[in-house]
Each structure stands twice: as structure tokens, then as C-alpha cells.
Protein backbone atom coordinates (compact mmCIF):
# COMPACT_ATOMS: atom_id res chain seq x y z
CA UNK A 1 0.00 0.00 0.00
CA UNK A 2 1.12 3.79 -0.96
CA UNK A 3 1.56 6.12 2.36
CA UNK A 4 0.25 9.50 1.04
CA UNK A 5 1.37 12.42 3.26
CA UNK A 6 -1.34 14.57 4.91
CA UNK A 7 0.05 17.49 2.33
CA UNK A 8 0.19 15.31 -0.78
CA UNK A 9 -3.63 14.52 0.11
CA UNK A 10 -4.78 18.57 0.35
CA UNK A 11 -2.93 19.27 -2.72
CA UNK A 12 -5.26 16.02 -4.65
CA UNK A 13 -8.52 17.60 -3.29
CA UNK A 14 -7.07 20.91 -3.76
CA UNK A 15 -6.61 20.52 -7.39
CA UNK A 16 -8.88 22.01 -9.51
CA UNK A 17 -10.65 20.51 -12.52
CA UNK A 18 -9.84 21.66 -16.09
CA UNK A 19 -12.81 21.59 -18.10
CA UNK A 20 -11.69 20.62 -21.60
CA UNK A 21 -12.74 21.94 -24.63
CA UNK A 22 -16.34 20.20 -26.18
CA UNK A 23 -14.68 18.74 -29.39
CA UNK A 24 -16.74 18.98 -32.48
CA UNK A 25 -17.11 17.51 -36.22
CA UNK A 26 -13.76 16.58 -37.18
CA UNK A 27 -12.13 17.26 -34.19
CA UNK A 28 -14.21 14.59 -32.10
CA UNK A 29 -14.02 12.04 -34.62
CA UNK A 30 -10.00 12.12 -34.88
CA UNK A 31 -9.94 12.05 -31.06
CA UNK A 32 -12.27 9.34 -31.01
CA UNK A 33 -10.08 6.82 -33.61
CA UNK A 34 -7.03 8.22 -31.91
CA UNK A 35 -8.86 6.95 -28.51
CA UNK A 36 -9.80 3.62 -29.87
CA UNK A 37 -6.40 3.11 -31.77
CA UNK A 38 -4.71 3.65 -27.90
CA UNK A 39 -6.77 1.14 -26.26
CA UNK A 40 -7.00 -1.18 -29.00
CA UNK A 41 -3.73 -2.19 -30.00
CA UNK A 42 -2.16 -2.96 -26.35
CA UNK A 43 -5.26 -4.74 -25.16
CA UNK A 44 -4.86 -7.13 -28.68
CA UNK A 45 -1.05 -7.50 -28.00
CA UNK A 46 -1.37 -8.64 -24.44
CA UNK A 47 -4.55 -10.86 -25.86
CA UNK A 48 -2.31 -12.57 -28.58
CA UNK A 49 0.47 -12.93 -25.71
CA UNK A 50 -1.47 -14.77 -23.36
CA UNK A 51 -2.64 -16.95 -26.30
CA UNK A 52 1.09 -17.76 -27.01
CA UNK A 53 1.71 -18.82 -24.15
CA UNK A 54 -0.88 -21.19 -23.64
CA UNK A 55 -0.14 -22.28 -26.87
CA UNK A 56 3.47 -23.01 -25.74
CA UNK A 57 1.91 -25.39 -23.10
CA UNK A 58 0.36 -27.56 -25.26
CA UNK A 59 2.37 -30.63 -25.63
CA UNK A 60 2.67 -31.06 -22.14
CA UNK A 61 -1.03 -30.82 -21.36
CA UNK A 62 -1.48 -33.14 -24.52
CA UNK A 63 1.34 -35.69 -23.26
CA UNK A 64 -0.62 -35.67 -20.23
CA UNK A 65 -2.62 -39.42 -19.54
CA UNK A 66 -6.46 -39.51 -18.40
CA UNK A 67 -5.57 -40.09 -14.24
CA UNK A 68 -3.34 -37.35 -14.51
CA UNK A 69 -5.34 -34.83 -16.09
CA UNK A 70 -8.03 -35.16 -14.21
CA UNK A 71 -5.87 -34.36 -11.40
CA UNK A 72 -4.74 -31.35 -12.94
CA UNK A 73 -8.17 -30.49 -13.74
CA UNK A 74 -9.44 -30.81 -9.89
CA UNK A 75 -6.08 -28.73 -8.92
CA UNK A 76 -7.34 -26.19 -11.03
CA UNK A 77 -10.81 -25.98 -9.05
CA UNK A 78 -9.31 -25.91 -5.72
CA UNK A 79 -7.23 -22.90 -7.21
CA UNK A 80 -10.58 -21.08 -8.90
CA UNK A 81 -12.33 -21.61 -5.71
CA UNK A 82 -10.02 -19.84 -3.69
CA UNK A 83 -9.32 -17.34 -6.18
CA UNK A 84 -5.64 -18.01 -6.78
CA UNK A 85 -6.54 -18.54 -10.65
CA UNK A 86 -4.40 -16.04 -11.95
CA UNK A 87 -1.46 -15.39 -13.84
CA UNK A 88 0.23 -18.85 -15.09
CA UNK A 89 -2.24 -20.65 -13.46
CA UNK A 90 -4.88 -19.27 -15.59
CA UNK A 91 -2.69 -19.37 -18.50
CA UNK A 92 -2.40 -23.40 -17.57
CA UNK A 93 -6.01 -23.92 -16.70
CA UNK A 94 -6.97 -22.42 -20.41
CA UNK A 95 -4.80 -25.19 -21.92
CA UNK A 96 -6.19 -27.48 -19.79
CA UNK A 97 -9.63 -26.55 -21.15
CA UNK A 98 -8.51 -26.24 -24.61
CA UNK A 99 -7.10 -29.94 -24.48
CA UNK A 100 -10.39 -30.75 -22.90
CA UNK A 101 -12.22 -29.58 -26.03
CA UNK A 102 -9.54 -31.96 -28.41
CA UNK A 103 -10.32 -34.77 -25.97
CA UNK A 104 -14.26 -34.11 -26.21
CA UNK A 105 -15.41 -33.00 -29.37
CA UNK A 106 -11.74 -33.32 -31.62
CA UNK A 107 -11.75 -29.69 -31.52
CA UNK A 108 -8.83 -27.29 -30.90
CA UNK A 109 -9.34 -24.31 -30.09
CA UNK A 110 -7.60 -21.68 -32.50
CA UNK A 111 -5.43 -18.33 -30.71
CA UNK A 112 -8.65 -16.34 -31.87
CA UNK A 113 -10.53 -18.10 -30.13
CA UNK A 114 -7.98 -18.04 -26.94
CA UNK A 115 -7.77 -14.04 -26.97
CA UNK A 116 -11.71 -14.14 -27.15
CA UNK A 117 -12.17 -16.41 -24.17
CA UNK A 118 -9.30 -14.39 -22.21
CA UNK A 119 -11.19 -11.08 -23.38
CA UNK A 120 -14.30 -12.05 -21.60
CA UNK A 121 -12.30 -13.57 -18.49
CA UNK A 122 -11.46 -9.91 -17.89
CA UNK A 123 -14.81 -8.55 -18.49
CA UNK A 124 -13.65 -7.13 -22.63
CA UNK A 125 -16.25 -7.29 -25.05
CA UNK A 126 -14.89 -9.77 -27.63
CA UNK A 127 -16.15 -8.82 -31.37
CA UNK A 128 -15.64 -11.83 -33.12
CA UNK A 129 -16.39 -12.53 -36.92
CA UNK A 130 -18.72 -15.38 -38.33
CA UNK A 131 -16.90 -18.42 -38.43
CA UNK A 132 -14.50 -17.99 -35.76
CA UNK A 133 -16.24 -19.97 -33.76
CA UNK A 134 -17.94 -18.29 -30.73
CA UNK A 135 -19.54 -21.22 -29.40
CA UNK A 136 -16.70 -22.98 -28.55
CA UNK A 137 -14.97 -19.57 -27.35
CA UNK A 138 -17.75 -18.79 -24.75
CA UNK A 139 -17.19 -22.71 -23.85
CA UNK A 140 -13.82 -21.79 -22.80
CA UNK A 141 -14.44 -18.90 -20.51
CA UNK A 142 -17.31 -20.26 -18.71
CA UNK A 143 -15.39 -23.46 -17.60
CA UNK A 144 -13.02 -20.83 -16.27
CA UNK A 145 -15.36 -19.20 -14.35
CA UNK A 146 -17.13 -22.20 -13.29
CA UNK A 147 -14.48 -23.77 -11.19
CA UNK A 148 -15.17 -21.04 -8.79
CA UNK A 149 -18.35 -23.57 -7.79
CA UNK A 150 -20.49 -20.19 -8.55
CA UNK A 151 -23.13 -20.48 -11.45
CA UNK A 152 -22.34 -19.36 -14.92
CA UNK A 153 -24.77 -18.26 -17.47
CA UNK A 154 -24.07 -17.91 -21.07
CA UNK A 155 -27.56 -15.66 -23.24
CA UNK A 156 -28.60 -16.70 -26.63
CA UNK A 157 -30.90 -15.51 -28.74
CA UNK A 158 -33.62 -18.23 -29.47
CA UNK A 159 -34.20 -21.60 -27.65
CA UNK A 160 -32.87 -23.41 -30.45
CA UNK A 161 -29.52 -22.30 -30.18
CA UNK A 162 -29.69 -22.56 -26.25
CA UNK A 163 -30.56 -26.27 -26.29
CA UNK A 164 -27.99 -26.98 -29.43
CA UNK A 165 -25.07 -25.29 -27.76
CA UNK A 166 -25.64 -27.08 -24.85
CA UNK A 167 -25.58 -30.11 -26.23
CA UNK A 168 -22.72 -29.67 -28.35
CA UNK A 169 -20.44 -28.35 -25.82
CA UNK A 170 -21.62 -30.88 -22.87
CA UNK A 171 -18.59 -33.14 -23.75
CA UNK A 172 -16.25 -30.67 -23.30
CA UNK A 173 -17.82 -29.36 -19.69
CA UNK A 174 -17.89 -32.71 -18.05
CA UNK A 175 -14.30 -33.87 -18.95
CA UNK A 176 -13.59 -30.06 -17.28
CA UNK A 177 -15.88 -31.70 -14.31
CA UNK A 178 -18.71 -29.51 -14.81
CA UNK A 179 -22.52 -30.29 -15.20
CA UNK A 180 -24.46 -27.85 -17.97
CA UNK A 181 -27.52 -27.32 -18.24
CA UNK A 182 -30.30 -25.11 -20.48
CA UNK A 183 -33.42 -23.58 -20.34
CA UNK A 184 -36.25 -22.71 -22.79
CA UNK A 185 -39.52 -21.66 -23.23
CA UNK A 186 -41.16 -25.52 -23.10
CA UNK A 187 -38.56 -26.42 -19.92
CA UNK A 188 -41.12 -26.89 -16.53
CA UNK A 189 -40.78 -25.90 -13.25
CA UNK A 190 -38.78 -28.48 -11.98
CA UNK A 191 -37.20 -28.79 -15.07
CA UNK A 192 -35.61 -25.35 -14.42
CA UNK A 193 -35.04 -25.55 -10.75
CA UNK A 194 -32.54 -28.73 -11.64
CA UNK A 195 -30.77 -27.07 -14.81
CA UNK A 196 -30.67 -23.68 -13.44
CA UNK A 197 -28.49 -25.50 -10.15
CA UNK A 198 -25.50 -26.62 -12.86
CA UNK A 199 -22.81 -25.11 -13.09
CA UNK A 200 -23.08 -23.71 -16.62
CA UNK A 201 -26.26 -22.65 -18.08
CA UNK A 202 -27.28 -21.86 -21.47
CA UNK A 203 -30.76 -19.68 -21.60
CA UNK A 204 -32.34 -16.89 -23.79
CA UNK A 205 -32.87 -13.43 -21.67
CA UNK A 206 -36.31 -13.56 -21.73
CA UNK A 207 -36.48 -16.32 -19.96
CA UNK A 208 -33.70 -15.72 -17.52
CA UNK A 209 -35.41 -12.49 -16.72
CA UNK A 210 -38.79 -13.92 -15.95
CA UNK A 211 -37.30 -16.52 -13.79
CA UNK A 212 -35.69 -13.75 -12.08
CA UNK A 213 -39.02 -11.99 -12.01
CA UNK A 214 -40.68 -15.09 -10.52
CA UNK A 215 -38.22 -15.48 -7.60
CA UNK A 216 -38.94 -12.02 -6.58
CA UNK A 217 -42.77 -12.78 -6.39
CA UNK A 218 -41.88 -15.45 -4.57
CA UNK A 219 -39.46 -14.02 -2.09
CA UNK A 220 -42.62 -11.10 -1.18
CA UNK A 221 -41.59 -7.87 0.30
CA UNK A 222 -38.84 -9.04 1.34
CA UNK A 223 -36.46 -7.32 -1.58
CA UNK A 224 -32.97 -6.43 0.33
CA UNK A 225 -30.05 -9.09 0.21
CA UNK A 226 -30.11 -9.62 3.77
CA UNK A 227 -33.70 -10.38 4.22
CA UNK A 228 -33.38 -12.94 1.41
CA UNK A 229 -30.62 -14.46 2.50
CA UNK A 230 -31.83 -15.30 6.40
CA UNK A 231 -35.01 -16.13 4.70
CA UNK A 232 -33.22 -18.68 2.47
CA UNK A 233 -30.71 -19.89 5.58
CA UNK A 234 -33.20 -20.00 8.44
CA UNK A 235 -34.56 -23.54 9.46
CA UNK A 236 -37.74 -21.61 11.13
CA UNK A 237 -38.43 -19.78 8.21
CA UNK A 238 -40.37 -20.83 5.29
CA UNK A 239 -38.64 -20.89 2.55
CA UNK A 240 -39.89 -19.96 -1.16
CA UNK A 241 -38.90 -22.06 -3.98
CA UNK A 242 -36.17 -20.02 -6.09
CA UNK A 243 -35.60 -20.95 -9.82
CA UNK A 244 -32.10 -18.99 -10.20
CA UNK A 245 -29.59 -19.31 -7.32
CA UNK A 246 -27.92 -16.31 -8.32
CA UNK A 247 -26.03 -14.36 -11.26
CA UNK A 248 -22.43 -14.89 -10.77
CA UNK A 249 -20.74 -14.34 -14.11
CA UNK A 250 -22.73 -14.07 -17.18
CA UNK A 251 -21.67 -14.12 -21.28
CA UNK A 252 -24.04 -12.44 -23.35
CA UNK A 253 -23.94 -13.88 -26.98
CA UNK A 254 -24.90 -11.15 -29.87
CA UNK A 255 -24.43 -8.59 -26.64
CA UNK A 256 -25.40 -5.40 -29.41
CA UNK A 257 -28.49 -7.11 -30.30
CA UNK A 258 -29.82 -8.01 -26.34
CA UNK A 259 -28.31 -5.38 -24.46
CA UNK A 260 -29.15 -2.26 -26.37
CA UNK A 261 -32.17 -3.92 -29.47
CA UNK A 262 -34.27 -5.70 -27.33
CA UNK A 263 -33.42 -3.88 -24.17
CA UNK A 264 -35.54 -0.94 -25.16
CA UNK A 265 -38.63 -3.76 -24.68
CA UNK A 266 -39.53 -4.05 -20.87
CA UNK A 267 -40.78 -7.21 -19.34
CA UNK A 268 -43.75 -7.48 -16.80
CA UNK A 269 -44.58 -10.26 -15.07
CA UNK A 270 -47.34 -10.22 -12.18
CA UNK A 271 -49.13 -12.82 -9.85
CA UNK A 272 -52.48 -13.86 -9.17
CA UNK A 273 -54.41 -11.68 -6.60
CA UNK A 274 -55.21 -13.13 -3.33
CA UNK A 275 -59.30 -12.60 -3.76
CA UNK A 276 -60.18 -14.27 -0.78
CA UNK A 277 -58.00 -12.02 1.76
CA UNK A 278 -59.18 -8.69 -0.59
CA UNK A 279 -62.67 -9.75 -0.17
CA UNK A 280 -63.15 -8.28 2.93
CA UNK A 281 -61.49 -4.90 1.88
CA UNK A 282 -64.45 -4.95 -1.27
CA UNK A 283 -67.05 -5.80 0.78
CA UNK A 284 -66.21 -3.09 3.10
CA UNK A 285 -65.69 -0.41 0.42
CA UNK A 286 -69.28 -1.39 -1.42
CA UNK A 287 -71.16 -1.05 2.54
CA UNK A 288 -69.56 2.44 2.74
CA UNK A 289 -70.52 3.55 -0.83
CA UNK A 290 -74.23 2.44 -0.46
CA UNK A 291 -74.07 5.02 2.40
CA UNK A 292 -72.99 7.79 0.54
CA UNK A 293 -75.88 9.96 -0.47
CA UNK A 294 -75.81 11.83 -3.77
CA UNK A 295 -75.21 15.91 -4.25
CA UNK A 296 -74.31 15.25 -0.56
CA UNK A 297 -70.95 13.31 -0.42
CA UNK A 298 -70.49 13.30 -4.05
């Protein structure tokens, strides 16, 4: 940690803002590209770096028998869960999941597809072309994130693809030691209870949203984080049936499309009344209005 002198820390709240120029026309476009150039080119460098290096570790993982990389596998999930996956470790537990993919589905995962999945392990938005394979990309970074034991969630756009990528990319999840699961429109209650408690899970936004919407009708008034969770962890308590167990880390396919297309859209979702406890409340409101007399109280 940095000491910072009692002066040093005046002089920082001392200092007063600039206020820069509003750039127009030409202006703000050339500052914009100049912008973008900046923080494009390192961020790609140290993207294509990390790939190299995991590339480098590739006939050692590959060399590597069944027992054994199991073991490395489970090493790497002790490390996630304590949150020591970092540096060469993550570099290592990438190739890991990239041989996992080769052992799975025969399918290697290019450097493109490397810098995409280390993009999104630190929070980039990846723009990736057609045919570069984002389905297996996204594959890569969730298994990442899903050693942590905490649930991961990867958005599509239409059930179809949610059950197909699911199913494709199920090999390559449990020989990582993960269970994946998906959700769509036809999928029942218990159905998504069960799916929604695997570690990765493939669903469309609509219907991650409503299921979120649901759990709050369930949970009642009680809308804080601390009433929810001694609600959920008290034995005395009654406790509501939740669909999603939490949002953790979550990869948004076509993010342009969901995030700022359909986001515009809201969604409502409401619950049946309770007539029987409001019938008391009408009953009382038609006995006072039959009381009221007209050009009188009205």
C-alpha cells in the first residue's frame, strides 16, 4: 500500500478541474479513432500474448494421460475456488480446457478463439467474426469461471440455439468436471429448478429475466439481500422455492443485439391476486358507498 502524506492529500482535493474543450465535427471524430487506436492495440497484444503462451503449453497438457489430467483439472478448481486462478495458473487452466475440447469434441481451439475467451475472463467485449467460432470460445471462458463452484450463465438468442449449444459443448464441460444445463420456453418448473443448479447454463434473456421476475414474487416484500438471505438460511423460516440461485458471471452472446435492441422492450410479469384475503377490503368499500348519499358526499 502507498503512504500518502497529509500534504500530498490537500494538494489532490485541492486541485482544480480543467474543463476541456467540447470537441466537435472533425475534431471529435480524430480524437475518437485516436482513442480507440490507444486502447486497441495494447489490449490485442497482451490478448495474442497470453494466447502464445498457452499455446506453448500444449504438448505437455497433450502428453498428459487420463488419471493425470483429471488431477490437474481438480487442482485447477481448488485454485478457482479460492481465487488463486491467476497469472500462469490461468494461462495453464486455459490449456487445460482447450485440451479438454480436443479430448471431447476433436476440436482445438484456435489463438482467436484463446484471446476471445481471455477477453471475456477480464470482463472485454470480444467482437468476433462469423466463423471464428464463438460457441466454442464462450465454452472456454465459462469453464473458467465455473471452477469457482459459482453459477455461470451464457444468453442466446432463441431456444434453439440454447438447447444446441448445450448439447454440443456438454462433452467438453464434463471432462472439465462440470454439469451444464439449459433452459427454454417448453422447460417446466422443476425442469428449471434442476438445470438452473448446474454449473453452466445456457438460456435466452427472456427467460432468464422472468425466472428472475418469478423469484422475486416469490421471495414477497422481502427485496434487500439480507432479508433474502436469512429467509433462504433460516430452518424456522419458510422458505420460497427459487428458480435462479444467483447471477455470478454471465456471457451475453450477440451482446449489441440483447443489451441495447431488445433492451428498449420491458418485461412485466405479475401474480395472481389473493381474492379471498381482498374480499373483505371490497365488501367493506361497497357497505360504505351504499351510504354515501348523492349531491351530498359526491
Amino acid at each position: 500500500m502507498t503512504d500518502i502524506s497529509s500534504n500530498e492529500l490537500w494538494n489532490i482535493f485541492d486541485a482544480r478541474r480543467v474543463k476541456q474543450p467540447e470537441l466537435r465535427g472533425l475534431d471529435l471524430m480524430v480524437n475518437g479513432f485516436v482513442g480507440w487506436f490507444k486502447n486497441r492495440k495494447p489490449v490485442l497484444a497482451k490478448l495474442k500474448a497470453a494466447a502464445d503462451r498457452v499455446e506453448a503449453l500444449e504438448p505437455e497438457i497433450h502428453a498428459l494421460g487420463a488419471t493425470r489430467f483429471r488431477e490437474e483439472i481438480e487442482s485447477m478448481r481448488v485454485l478457482a475456488r479460492v481465487g488463486r486462478l491467476k497469472e500462469a495458473a490461468l494461462d495453464r487452466g486455459l490449456a487445460l480446457v482447450r485440451e479438454a475440447a480436443w479430448r471431447a469434441i476433436q476440436k482445438r481451439p484456435f489463438p482467436v478463439q484463446l484471446m476471445g475467451a481471455m477477453a471475456m475472463q477480464q470482463g472485454l467485449v470480444a467482437e468476433m467474426a462469423t466463423g471464428e467460432g464463438k460457441t466454442l470460445t464462450a465454452s472456454l471462458a465459462a469453464s473458467l469461471w465455473a471452477w469457482a463452484g459459482r453459477p455461470v450463465h451464457i444468453i442466446t438468442v432463441n431456444d434453439y440455439l440454447v438447447q444446441r449449444d448445450a448439447e454440443l459443448m456438454g462433452p467438453v464441460y464434463r471432462m472439465c468436471g462440470l454439469e451444464v444445463g439449459f433452459v427454454t420456453h417448453e422447460s417446466q418448473s422443476h425442469e428449471r429448478q434442476e438445470h438452473y443448479r448446474r454449473n453452466v447454463v445456457y438460456v435466452t434473456s427472456k427467460e432468464l429475466v422472468a425466472d428472475f421476475l418469478r423469484d422475486q414474487i416469490a421471495l414477497g416484500p422481502q427485496r434487500s439481500s439480507t432479508q433474502t438471505a436469512v429467509t433462504l438460511m433460516s430452518s424456522n423460516l419458510p422458505r420460497p422455492a427459487m428458480m435462479v440461485p444467483g447471477l455470478f458471471k454471465v456471457i451475453v452472446d450477440e451482446a449489441d443485439s440483447l443489451l441495447v435492441d431488445e433492451a428498449v422492450t420491458p418485461l412485466i410479469i405479475s401474480n395472481s391476486p389473493d381474492d379471498e384475503a381482498n374480499a373483505k377490503h371490497y365488501r367493506a368499500a361497497h357497505a360504505l358507498a351504499d351510504k354515501l348519499i348523492a349531491n351530498e358526499d359526491f
